[in-house]
PDB file of N, CA and C in Angstrom:
ATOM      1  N   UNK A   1     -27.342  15.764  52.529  1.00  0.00           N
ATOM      2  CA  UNK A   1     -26.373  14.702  52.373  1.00  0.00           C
ATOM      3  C   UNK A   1     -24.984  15.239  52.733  1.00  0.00           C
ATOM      4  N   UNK A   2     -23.913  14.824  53.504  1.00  0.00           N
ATOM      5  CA  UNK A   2     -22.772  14.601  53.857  1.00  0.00           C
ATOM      6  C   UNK A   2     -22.079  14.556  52.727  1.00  0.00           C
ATOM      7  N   UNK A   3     -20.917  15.689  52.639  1.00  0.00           N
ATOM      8  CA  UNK A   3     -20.042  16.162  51.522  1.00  0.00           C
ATOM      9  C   UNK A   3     -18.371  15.182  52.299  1.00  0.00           C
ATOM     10  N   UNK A   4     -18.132  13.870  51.563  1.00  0.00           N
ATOM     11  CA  UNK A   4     -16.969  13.432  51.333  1.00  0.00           C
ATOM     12  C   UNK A   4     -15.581  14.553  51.475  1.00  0.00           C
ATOM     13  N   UNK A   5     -14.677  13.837  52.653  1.00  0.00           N
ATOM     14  CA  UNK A   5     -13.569  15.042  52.715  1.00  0.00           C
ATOM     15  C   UNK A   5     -12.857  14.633  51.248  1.00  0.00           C
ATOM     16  N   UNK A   6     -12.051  15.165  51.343  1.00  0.00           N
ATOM     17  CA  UNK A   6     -11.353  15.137  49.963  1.00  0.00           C
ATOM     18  C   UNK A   6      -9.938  14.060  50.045  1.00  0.00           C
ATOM     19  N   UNK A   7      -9.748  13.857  51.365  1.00  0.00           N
ATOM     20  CA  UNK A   7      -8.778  12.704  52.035  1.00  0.00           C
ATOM     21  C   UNK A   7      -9.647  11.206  51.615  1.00  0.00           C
ATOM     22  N   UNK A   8     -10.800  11.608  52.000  1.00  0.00           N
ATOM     23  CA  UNK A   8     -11.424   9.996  52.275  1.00  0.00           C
ATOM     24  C   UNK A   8     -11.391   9.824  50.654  1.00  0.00           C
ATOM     25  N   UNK A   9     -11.902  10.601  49.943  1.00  0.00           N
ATOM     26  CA  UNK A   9     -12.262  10.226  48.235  1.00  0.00           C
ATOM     27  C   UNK A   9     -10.890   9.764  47.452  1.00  0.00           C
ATOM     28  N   UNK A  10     -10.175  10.547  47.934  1.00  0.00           N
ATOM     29  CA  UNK A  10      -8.687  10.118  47.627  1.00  0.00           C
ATOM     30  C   UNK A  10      -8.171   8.229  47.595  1.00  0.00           C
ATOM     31  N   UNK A  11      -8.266   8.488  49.191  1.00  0.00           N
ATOM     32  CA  UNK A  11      -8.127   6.832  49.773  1.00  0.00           C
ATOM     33  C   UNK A  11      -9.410   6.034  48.791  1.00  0.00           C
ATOM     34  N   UNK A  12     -10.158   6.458  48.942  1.00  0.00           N
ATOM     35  CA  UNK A  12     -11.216   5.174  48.432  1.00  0.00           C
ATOM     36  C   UNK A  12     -10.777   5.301  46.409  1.00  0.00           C
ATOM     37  N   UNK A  13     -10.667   6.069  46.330  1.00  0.00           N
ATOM     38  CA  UNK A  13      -9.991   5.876  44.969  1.00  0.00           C
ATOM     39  C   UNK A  13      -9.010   5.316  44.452  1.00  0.00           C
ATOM     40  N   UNK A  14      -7.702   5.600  45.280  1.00  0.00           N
ATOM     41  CA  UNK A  14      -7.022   4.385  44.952  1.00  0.00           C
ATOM     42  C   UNK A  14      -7.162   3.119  45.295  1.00  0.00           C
ATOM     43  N   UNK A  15      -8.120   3.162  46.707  1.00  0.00           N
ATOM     44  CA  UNK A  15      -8.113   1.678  46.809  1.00  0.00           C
ATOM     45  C   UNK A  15      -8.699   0.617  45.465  1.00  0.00           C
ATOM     46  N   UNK A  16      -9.576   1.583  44.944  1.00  0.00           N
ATOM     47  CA  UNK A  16     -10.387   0.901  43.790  1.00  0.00           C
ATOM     48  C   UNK A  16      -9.467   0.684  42.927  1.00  0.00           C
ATOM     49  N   UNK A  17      -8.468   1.705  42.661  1.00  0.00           N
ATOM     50  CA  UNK A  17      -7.495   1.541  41.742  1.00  0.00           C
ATOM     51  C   UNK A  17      -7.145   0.111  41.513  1.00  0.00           C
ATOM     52  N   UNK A  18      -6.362   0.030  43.073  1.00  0.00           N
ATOM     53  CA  UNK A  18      -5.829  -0.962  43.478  1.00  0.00           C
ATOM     54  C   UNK A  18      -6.391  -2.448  43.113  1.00  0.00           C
ATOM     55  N   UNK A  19      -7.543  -2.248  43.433  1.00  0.00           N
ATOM     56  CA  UNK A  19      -8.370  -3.900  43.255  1.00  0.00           C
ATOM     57  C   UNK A  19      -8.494  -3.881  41.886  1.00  0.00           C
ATOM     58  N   UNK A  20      -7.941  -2.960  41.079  1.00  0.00           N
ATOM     59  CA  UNK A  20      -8.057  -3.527  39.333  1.00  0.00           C
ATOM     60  C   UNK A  20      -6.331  -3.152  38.818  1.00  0.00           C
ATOM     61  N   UNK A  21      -5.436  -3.578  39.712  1.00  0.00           N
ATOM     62  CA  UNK A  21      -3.785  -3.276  39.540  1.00  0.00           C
ATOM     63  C   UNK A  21      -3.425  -2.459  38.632  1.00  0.00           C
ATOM     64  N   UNK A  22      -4.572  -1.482  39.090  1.00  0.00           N
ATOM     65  CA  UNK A  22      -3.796  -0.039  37.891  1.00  0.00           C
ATOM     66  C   UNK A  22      -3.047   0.466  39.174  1.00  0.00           C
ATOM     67  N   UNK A  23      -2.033   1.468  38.673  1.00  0.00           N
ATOM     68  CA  UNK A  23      -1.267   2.011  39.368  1.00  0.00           C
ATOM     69  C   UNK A  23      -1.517   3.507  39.800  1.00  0.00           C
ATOM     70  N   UNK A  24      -1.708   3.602  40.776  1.00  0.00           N
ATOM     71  CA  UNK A  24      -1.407   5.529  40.624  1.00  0.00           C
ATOM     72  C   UNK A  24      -0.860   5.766  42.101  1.00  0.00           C
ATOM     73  N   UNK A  25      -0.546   7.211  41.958  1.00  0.00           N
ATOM     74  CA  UNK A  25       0.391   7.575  42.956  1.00  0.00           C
ATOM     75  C   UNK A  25      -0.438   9.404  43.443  1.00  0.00           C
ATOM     76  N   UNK A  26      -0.333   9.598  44.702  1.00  0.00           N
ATOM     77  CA  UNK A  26      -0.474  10.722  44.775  1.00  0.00           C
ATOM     78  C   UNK A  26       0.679  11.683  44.401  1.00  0.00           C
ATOM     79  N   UNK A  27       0.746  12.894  43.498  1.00  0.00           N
ATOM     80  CA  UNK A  27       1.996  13.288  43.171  1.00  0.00           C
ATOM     81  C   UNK A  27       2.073  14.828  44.315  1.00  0.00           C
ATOM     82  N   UNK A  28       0.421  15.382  43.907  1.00  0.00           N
ATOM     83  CA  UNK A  28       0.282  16.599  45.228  1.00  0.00           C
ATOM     84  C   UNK A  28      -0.851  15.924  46.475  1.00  0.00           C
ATOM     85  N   UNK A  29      -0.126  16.119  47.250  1.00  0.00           N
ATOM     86  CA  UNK A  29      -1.546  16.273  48.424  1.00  0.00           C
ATOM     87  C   UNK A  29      -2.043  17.491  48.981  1.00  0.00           C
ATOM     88  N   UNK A  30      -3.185  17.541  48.756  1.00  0.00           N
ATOM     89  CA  UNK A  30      -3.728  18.763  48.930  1.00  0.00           C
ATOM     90  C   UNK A  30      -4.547  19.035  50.139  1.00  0.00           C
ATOM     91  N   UNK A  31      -5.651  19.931  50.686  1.00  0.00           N
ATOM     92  CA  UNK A  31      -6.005  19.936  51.871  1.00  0.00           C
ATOM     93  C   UNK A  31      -6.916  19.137  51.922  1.00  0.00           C
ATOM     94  N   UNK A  32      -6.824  18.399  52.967  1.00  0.00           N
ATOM     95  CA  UNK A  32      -7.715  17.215  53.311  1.00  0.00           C
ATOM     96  C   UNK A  32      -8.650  17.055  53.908  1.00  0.00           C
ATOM     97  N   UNK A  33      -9.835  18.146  54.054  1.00  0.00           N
ATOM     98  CA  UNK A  33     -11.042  17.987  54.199  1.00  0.00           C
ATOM     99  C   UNK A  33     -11.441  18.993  52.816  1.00  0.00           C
ATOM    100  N   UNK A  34     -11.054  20.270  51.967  1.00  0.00           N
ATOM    101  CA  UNK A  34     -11.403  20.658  50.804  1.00  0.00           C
ATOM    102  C   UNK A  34     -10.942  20.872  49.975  1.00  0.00           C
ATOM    103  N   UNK A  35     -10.244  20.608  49.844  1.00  0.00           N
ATOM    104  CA  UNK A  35      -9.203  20.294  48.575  1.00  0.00           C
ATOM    105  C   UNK A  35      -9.611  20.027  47.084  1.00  0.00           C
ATOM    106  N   UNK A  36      -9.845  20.613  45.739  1.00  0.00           N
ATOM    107  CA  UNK A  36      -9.894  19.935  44.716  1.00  0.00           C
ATOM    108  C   UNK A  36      -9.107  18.734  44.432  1.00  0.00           C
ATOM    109  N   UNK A  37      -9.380  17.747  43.533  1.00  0.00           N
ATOM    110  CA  UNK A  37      -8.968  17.016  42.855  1.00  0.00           C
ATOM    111  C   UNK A  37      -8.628  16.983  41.203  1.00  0.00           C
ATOM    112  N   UNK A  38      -7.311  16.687  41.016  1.00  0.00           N
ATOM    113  CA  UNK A  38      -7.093  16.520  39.566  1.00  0.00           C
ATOM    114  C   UNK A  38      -6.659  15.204  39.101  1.00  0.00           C
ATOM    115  N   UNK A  39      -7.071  14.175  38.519  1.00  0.00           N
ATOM    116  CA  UNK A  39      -6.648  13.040  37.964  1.00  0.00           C
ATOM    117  C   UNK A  39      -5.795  13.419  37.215  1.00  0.00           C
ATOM    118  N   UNK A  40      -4.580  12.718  36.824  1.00  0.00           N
ATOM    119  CA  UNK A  40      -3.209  12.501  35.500  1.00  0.00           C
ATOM    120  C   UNK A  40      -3.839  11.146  35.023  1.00  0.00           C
ATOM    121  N   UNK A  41      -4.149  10.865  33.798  1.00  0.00           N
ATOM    122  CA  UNK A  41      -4.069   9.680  33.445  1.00  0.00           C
ATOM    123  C   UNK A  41      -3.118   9.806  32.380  1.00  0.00           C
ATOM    124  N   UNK A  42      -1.604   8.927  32.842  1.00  0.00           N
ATOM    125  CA  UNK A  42      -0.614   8.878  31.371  1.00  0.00           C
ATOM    126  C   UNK A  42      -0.844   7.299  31.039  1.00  0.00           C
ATOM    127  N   UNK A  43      -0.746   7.294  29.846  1.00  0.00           N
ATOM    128  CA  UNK A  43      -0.571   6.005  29.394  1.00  0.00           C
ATOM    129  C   UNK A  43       0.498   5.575  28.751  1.00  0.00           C
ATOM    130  N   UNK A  44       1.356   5.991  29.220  1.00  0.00           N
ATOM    131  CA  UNK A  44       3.250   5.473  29.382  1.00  0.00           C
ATOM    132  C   UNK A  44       3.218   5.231  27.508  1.00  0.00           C
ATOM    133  N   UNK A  45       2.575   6.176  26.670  1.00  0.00           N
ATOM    134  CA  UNK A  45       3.290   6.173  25.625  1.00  0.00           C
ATOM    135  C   UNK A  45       3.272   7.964  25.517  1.00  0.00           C
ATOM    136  N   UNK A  46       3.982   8.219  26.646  1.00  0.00           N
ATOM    137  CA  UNK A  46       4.343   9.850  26.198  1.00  0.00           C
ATOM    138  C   UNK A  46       2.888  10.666  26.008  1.00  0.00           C
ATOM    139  N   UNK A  47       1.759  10.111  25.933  1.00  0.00           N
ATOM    140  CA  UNK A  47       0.182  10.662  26.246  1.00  0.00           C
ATOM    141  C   UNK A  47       0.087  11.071  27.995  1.00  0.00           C
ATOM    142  N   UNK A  48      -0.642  11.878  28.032  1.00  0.00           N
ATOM    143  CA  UNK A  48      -1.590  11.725  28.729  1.00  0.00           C
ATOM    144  C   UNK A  48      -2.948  12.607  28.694  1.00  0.00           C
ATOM    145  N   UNK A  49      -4.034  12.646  29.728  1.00  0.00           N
ATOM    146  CA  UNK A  49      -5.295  13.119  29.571  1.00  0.00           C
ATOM    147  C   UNK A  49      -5.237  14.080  31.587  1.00  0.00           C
ATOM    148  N   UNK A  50      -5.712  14.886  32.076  1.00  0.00           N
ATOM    149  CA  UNK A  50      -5.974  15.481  32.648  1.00  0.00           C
ATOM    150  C   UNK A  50      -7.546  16.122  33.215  1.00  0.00           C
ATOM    151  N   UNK A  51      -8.163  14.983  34.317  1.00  0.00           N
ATOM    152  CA  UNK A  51      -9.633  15.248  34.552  1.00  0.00           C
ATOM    153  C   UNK A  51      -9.451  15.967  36.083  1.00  0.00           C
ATOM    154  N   UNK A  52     -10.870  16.790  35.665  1.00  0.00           N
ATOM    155  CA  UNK A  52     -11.474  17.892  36.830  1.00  0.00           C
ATOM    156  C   UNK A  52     -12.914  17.334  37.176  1.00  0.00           C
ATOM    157  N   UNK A  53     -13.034  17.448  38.489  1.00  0.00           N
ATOM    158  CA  UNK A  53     -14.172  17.422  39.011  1.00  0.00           C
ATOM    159  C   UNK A  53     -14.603  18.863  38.495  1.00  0.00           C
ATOM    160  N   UNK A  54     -16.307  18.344  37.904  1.00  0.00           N
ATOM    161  CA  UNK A  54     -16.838  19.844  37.996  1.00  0.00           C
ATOM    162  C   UNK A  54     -18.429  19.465  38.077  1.00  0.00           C
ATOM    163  N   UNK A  55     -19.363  20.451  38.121  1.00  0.00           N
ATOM    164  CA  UNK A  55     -20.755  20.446  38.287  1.00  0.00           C
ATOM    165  C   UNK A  55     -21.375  20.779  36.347  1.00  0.00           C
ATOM    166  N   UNK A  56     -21.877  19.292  36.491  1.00  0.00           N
ATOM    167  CA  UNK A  56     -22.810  19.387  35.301  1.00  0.00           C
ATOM    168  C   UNK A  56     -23.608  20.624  35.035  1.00  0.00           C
ATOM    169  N   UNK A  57     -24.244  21.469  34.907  1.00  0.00           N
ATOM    170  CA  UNK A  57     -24.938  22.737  34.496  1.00  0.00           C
ATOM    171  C   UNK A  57     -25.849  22.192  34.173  1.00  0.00           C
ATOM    172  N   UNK A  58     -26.614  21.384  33.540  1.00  0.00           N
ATOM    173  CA  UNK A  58     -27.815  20.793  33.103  1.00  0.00           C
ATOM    174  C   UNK A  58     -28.753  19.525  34.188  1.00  0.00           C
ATOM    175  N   UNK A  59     -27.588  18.955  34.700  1.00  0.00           N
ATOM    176  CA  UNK A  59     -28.296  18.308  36.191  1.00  0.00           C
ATOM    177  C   UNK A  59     -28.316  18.448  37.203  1.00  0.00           C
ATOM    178  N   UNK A  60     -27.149  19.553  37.321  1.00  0.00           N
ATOM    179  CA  UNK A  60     -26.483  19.837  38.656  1.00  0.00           C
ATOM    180  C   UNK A  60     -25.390  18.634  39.367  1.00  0.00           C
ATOM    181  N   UNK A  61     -25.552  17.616  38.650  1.00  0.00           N
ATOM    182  CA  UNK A  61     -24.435  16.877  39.663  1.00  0.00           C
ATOM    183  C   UNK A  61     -22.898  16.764  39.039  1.00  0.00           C
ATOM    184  N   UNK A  62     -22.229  16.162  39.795  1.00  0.00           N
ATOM    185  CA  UNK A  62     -20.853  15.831  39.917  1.00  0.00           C
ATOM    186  C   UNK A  62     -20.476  15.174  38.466  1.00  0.00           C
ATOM    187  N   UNK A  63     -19.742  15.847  37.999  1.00  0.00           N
ATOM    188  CA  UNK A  63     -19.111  14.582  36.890  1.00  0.00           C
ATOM    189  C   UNK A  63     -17.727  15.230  36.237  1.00  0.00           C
ATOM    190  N   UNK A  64     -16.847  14.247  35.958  1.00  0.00           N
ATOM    191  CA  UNK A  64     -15.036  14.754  35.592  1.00  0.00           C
ATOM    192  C   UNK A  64     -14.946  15.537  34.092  1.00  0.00           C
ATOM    193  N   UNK A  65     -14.481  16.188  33.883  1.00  0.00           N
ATOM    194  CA  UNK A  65     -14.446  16.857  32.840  1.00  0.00           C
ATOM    195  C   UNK A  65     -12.859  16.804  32.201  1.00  0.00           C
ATOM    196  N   UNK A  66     -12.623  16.423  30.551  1.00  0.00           N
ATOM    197  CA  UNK A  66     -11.246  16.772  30.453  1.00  0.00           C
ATOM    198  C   UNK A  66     -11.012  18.413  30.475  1.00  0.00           C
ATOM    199  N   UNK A  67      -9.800  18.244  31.228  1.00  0.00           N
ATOM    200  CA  UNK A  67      -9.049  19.302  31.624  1.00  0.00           C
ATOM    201  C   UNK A  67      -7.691  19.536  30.513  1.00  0.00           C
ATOM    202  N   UNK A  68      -7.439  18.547  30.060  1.00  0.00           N
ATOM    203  CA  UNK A  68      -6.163  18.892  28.921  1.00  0.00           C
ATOM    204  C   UNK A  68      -5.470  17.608  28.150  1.00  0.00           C
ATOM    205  N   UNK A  69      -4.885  17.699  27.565  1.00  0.00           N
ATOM    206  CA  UNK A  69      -4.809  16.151  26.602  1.00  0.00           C
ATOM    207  C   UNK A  69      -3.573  16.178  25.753  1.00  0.00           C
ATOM    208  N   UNK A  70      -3.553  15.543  26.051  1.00  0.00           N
ATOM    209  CA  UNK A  70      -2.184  15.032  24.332  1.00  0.00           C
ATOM    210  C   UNK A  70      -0.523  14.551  25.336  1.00  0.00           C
ATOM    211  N   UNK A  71       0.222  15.389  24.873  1.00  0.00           N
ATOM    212  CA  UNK A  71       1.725  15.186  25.140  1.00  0.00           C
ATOM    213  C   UNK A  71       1.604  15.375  26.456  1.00  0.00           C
ATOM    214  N   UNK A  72       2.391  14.361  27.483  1.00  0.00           N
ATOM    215  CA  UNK A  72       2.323  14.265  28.586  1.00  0.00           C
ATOM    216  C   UNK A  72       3.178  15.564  29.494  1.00  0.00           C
ATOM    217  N   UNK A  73       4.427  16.171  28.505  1.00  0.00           N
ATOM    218  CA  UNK A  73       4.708  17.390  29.539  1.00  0.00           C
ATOM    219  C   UNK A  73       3.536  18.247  29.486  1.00  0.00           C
ATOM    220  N   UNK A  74       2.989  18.351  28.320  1.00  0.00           N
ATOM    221  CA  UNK A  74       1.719  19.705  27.499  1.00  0.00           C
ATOM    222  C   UNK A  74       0.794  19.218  28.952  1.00  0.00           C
ATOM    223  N   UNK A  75       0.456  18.502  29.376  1.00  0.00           N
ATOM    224  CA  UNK A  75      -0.856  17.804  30.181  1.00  0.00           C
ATOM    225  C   UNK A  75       0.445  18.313  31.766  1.00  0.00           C
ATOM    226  N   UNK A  76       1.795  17.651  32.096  1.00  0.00           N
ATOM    227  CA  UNK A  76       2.427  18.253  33.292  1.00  0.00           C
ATOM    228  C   UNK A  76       2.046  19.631  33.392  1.00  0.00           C
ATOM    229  N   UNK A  77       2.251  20.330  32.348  1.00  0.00           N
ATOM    230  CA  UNK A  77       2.486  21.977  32.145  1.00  0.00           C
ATOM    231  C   UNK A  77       1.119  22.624  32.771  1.00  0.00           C
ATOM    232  N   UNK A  78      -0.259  21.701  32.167  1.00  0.00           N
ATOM    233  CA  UNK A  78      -1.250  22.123  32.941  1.00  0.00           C
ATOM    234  C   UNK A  78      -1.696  22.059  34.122  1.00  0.00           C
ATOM    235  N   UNK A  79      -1.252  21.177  34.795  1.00  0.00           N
ATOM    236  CA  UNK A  79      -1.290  20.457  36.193  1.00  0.00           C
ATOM    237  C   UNK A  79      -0.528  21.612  37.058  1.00  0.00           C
ATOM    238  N   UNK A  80       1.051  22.122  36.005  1.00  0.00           N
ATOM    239  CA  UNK A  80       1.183  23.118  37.213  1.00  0.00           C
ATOM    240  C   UNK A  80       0.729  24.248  37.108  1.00  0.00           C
ATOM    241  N   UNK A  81      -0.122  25.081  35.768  1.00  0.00           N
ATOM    242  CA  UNK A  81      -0.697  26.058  36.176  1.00  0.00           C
ATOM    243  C   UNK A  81      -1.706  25.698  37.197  1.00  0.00           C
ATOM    244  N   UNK A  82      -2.623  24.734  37.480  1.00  0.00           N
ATOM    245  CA  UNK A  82      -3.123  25.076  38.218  1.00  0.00           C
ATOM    246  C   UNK A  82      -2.993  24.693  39.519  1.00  0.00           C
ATOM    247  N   UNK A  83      -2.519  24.195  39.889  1.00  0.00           N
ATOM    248  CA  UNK A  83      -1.207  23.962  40.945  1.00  0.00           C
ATOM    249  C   UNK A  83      -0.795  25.751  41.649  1.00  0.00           C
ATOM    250  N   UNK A  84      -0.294  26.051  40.354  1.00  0.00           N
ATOM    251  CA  UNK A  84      -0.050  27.840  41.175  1.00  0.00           C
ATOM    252  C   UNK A  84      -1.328  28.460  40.848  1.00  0.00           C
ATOM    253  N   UNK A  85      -2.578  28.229  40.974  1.00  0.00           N
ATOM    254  CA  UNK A  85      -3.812  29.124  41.264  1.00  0.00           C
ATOM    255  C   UNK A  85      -4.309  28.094  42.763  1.00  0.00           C
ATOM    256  N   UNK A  86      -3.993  27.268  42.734  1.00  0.00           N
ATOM    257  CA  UNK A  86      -4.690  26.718  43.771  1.00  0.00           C
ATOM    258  C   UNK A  86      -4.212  25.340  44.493  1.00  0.00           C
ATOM    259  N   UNK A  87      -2.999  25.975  45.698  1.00  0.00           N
ATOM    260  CA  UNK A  87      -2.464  25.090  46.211  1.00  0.00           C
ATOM    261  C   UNK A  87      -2.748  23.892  47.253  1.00  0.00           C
ATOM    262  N   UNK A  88      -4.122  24.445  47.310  1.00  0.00           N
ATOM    263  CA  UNK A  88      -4.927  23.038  48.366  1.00  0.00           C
ATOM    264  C   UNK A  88      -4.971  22.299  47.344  1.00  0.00           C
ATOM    265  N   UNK A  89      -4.981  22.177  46.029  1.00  0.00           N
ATOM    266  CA  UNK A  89      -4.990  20.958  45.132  1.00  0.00           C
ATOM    267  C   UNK A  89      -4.462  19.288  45.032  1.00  0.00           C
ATOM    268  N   UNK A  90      -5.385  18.351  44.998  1.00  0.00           N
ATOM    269  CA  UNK A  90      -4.768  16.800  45.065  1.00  0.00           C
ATOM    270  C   UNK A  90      -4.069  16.401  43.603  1.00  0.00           C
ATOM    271  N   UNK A  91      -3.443  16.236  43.383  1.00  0.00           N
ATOM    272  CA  UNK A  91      -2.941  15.454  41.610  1.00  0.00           C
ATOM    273  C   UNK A  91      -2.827  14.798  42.027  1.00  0.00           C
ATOM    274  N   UNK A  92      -3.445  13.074  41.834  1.00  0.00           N
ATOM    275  CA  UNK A  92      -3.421  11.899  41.616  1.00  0.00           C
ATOM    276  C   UNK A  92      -2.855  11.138  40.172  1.00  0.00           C
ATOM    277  N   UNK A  93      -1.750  10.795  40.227  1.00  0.00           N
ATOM    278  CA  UNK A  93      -1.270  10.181  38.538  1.00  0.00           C
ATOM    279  C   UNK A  93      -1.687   8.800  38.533  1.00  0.00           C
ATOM    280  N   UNK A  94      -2.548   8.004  37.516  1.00  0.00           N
ATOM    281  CA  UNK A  94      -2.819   7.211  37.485  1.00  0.00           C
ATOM    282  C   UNK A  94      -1.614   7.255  36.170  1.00  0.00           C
ATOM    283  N   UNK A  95      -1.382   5.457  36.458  1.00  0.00           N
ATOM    284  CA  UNK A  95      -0.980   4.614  35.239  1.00  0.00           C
ATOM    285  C   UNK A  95      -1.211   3.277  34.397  1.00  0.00           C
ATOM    286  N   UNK A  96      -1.620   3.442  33.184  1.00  0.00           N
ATOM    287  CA  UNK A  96      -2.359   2.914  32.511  1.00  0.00           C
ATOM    288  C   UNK A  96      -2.745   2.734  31.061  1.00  0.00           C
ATOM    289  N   UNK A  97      -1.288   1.475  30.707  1.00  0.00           N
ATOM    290  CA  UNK A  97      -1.346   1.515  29.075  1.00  0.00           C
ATOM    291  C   UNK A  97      -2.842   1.665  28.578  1.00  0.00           C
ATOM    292  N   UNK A  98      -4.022   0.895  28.709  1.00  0.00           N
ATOM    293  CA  UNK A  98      -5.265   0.440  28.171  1.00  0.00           C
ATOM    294  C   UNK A  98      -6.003   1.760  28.818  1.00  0.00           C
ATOM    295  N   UNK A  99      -5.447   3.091  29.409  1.00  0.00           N
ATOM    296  CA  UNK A  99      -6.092   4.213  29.561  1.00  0.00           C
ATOM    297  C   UNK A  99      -7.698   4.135  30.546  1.00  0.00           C
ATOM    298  N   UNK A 100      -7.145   3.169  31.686  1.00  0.00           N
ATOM    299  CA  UNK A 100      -8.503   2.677  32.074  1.00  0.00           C
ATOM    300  C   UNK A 100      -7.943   3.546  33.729  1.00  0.00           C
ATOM    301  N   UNK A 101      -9.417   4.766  33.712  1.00  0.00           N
ATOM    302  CA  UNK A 101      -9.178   5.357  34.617  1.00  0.00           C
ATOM    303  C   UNK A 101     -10.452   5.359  36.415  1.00  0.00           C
ATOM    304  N   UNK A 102     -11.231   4.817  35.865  1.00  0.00           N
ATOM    305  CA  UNK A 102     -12.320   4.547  35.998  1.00  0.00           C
ATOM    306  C   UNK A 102     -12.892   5.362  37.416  1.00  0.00           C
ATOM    307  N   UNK A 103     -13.339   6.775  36.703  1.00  0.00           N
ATOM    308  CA  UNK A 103     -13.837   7.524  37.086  1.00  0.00           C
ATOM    309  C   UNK A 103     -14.863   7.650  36.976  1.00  0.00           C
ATOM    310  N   UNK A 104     -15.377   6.853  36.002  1.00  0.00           N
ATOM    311  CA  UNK A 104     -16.688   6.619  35.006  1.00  0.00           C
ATOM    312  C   UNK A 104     -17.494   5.507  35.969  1.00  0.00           C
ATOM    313  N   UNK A 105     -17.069   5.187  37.054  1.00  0.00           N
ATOM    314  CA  UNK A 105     -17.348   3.947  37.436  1.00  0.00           C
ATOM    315  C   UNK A 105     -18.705   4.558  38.862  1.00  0.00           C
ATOM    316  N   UNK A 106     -19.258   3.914  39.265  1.00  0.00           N
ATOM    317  CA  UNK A 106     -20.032   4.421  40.361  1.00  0.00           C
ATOM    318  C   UNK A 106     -19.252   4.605  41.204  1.00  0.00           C
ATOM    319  N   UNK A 107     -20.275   5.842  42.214  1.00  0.00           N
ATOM    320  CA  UNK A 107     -19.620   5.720  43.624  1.00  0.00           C
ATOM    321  C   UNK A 107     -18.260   6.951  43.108  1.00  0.00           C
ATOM    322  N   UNK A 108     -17.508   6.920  42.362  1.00  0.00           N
ATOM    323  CA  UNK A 108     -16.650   7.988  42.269  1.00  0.00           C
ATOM    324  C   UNK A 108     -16.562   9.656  41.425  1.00  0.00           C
ATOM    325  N   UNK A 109     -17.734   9.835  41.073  1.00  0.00           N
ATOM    326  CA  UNK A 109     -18.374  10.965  40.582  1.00  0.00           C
ATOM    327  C   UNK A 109     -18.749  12.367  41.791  1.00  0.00           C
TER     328      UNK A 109
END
């Protein structure tokens, strides 16, 4: 099976965004055929949550993992450590009082 560049997953992610008027913004763009991805989800009360693509260990497949949580600089602060380990990195900030990020959704795993 054909491994998704990391440009196209990007685009098709926000587009989905889009068709449910959540907001997000790319904040890093990263390299665009391998690039990791990091979701920001803040929910504009000074929160936010921080997801990683990673590999399940028990099925082997794809699924987001939290990466860091609470106070939204505490969650910035993590974004830029890893930011300086690994600068092909995408940060995507979603925004979203009702915390609806929908990563959970098909098709984006």
């Amino acid at each position: 099976m054909a491994r998704l560049t990391a440009r196209f997953w990007v685009d098709a992610y926000l587009a989905r965004l889009r068709m449910f008027d959540i907001p997000a913004f790319v904040v890093a763009h990263g390299d665009d055929t391998g690039g990791a991805v990091l979701v920001k989800l803040a929910t504009l009360d000074g929160n936010a949550v921080l997801f990683q693509r990673s590999f399940d260990l028990m099925s082997g497949e794809r699924v987001w993992v939290e990466l860091a949580k609470g106070a939204e600089r505490d969650v910035d602060e993590a974004v830029g450590k890893q930011r300086a380990f690994d600068r092909d990195l995408w940060v995507i900030e979603v925004e979203d009082r009702a915390g609806r990020h929908l990563l959970d959704q098909e098709g984006l795993t």
